[in-house]
N, C-alpha and C. Protein backbone atom coordinates (compact mmCIF):
# COMPACT_ATOMS: atom_id res chain seq x y z
N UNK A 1 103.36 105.97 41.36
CA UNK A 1 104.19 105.37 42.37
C UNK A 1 103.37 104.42 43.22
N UNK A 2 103.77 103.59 43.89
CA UNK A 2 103.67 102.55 44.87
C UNK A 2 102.55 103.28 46.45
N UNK A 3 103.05 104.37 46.71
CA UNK A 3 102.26 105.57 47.77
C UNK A 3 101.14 105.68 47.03
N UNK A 4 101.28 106.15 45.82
CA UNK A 4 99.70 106.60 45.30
C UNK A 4 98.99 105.25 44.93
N UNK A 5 99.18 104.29 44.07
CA UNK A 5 97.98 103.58 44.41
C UNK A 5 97.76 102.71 45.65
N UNK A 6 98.70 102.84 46.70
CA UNK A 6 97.84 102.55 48.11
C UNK A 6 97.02 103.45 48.65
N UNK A 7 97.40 104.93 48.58
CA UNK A 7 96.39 105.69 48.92
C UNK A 7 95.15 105.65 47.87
N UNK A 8 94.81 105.60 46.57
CA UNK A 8 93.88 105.70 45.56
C UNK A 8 93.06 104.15 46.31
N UNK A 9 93.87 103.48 46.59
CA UNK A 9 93.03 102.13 46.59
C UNK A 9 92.59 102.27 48.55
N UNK A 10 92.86 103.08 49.02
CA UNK A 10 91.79 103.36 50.33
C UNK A 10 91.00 104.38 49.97
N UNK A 11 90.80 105.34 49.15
CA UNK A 11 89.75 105.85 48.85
C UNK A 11 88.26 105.01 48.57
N UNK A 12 88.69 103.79 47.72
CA UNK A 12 87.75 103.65 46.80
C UNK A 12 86.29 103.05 47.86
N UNK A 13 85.70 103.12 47.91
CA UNK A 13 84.61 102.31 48.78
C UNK A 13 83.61 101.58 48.10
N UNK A 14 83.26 100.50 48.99
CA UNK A 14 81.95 99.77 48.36
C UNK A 14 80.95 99.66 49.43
N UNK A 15 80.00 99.97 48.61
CA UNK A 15 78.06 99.78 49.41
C UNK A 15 77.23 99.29 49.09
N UNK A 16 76.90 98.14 49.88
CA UNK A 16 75.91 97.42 49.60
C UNK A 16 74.95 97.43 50.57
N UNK A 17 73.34 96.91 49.88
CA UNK A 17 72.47 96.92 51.06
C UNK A 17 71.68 95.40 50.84
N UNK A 18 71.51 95.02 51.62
CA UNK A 18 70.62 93.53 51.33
C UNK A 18 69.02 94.01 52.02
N UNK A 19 68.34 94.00 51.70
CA UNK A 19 66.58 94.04 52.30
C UNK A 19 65.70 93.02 51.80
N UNK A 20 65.38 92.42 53.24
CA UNK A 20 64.42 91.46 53.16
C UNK A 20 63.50 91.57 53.68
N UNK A 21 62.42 90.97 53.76
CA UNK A 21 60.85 91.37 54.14
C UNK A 21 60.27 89.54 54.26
N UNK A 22 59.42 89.52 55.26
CA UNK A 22 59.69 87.82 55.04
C UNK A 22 57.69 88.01 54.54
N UNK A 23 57.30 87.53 53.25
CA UNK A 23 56.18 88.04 52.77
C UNK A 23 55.52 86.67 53.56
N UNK A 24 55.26 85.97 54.13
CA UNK A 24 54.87 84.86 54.68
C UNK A 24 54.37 84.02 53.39
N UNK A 25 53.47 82.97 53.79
CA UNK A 25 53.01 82.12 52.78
C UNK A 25 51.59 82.40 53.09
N UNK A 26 51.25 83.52 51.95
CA UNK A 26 49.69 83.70 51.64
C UNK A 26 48.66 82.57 51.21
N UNK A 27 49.45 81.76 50.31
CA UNK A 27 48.32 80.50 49.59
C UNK A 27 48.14 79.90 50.57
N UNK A 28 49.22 79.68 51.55
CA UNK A 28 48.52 78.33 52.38
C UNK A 28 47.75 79.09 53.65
N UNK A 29 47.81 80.62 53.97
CA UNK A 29 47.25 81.17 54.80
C UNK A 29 45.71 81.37 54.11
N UNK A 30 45.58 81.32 53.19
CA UNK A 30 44.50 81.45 52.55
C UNK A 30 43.85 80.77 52.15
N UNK A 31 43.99 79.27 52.34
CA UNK A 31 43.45 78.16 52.01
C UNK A 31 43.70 77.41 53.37
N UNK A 32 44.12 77.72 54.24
CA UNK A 32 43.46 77.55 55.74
C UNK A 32 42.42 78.25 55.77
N UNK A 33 42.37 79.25 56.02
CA UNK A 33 40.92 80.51 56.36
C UNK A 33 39.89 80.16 55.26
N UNK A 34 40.16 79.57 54.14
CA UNK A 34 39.26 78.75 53.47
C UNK A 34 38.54 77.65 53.79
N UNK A 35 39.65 76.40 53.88
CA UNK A 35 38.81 75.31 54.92
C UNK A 35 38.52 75.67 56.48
N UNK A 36 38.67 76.72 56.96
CA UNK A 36 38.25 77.17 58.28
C UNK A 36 36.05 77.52 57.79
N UNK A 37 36.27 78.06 56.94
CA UNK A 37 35.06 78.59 56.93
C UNK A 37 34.03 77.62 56.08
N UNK A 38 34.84 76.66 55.28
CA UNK A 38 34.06 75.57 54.45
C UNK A 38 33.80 74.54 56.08
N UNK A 39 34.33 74.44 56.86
CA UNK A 39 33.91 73.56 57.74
C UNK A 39 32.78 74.14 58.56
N UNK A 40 33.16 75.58 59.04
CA UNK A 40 31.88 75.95 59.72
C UNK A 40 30.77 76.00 58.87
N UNK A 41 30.52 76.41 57.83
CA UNK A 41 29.84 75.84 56.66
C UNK A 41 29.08 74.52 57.14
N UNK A 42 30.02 73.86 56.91
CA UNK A 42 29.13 72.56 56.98
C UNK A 42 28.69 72.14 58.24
N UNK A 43 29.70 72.91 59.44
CA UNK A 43 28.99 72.43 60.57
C UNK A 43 27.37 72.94 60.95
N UNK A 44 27.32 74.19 60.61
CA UNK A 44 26.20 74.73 60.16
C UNK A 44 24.66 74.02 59.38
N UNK A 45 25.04 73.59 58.18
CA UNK A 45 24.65 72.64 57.44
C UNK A 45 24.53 71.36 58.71
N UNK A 46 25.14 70.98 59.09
CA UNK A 46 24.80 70.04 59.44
C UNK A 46 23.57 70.18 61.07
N UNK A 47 24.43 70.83 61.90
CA UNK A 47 22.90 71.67 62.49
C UNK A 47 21.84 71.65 62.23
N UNK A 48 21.71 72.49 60.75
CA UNK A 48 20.50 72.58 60.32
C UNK A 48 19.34 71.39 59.76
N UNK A 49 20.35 70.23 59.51
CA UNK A 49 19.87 69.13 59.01
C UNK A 49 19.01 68.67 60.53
N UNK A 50 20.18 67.99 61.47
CA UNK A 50 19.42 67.86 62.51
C UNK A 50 18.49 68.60 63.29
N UNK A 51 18.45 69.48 63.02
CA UNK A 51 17.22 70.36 63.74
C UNK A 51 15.88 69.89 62.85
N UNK A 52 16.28 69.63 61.59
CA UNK A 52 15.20 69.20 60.81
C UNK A 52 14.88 68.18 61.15
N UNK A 53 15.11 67.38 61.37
CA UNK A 53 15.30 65.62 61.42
C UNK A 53 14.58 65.57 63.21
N UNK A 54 14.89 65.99 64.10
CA UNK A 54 14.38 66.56 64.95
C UNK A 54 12.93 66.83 65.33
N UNK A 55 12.76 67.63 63.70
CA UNK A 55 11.13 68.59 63.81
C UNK A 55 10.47 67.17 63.06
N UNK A 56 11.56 66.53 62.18
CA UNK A 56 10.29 65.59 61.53
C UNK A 56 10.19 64.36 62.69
N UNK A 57 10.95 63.83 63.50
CA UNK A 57 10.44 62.68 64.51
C UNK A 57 9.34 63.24 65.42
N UNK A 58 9.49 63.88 65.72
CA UNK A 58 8.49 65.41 66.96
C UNK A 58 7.16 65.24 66.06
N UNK A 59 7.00 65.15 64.77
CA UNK A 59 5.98 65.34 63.69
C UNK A 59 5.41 63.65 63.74
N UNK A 60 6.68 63.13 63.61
CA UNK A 60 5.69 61.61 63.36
C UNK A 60 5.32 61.07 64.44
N UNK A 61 5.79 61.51 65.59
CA UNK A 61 5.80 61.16 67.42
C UNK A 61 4.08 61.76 67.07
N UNK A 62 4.36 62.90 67.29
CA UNK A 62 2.55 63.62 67.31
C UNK A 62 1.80 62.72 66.63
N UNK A 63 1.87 62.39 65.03
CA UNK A 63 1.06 61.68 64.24
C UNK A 63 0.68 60.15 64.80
N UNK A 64 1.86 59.50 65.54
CA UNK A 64 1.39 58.64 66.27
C UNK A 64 0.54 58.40 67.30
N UNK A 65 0.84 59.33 68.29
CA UNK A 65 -0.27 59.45 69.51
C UNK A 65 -1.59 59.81 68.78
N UNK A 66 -1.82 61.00 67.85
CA UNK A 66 -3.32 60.84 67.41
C UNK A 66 -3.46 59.50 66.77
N UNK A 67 -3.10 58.82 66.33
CA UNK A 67 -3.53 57.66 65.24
C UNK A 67 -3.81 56.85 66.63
N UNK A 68 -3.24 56.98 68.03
CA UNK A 68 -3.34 55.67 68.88
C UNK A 68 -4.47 55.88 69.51
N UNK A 69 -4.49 57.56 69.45
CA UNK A 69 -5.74 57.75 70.50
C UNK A 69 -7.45 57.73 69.35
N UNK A 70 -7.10 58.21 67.98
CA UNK A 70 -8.29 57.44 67.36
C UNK A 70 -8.74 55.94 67.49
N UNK A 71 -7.75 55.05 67.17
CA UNK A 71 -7.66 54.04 67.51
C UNK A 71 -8.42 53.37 68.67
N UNK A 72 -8.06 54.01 69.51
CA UNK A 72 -8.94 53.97 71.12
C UNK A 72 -10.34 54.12 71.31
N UNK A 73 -10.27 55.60 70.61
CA UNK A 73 -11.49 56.06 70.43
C UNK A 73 -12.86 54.85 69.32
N UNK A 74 -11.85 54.46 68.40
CA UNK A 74 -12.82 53.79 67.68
C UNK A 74 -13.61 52.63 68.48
N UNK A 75 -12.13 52.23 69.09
CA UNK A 75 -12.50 50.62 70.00
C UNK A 75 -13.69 50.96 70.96
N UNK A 76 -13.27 52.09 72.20
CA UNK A 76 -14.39 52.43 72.71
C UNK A 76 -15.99 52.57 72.27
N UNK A 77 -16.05 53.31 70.97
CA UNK A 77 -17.27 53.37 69.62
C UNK A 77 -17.83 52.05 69.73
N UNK A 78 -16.69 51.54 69.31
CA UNK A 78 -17.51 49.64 69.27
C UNK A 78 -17.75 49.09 70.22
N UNK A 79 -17.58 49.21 71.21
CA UNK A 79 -17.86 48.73 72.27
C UNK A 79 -19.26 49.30 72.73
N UNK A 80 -19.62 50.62 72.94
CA UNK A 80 -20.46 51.04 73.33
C UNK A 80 -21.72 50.99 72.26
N UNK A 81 -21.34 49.97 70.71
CA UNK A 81 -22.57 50.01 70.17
C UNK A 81 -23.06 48.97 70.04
N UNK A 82 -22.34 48.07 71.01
CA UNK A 82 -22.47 46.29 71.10
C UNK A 82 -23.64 46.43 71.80
């Protein structure tokens, strides 16, 4: 009858579930924190260069003043064997 499948058809139920999770974007989080650390890297590197560069002017600065003050020294030599 007409009664029973209106009642049969409020029985029936439906269930659904939707689940989401938002996984972010790992590659590009991970290739930031990549070029994060390739730059300190190089800023590093580069530090280190100038500190070098640094020790070698400091080196040829020194090598100069002795070469000026031999220099001196020689002139004085000659002078005093005139």
């Amino acid at each position: 009858s007409l009664d029973e499948l209106a009642e049969d058809d409020l029985r029936r139920w439906e269930v659904g579930l939707t689940f989401s999770y938002p996984i972010g974007n790992r590659e590009a989080h991970y290739a930031y924190r990549r070029a994060e650390i390739l730059t300190q890297a190089g800023r590093a590197r580069t530090r280190q260069q100038e500190n070098e560069v640094r020790r070698e002017v400091r080196a040829a600065i020194r090598l100069l003043e002795v070469s000026a003050e031999k220099i001196e020294v020689g002139r004085l030599a000659t002078k005093l064997a005139e």
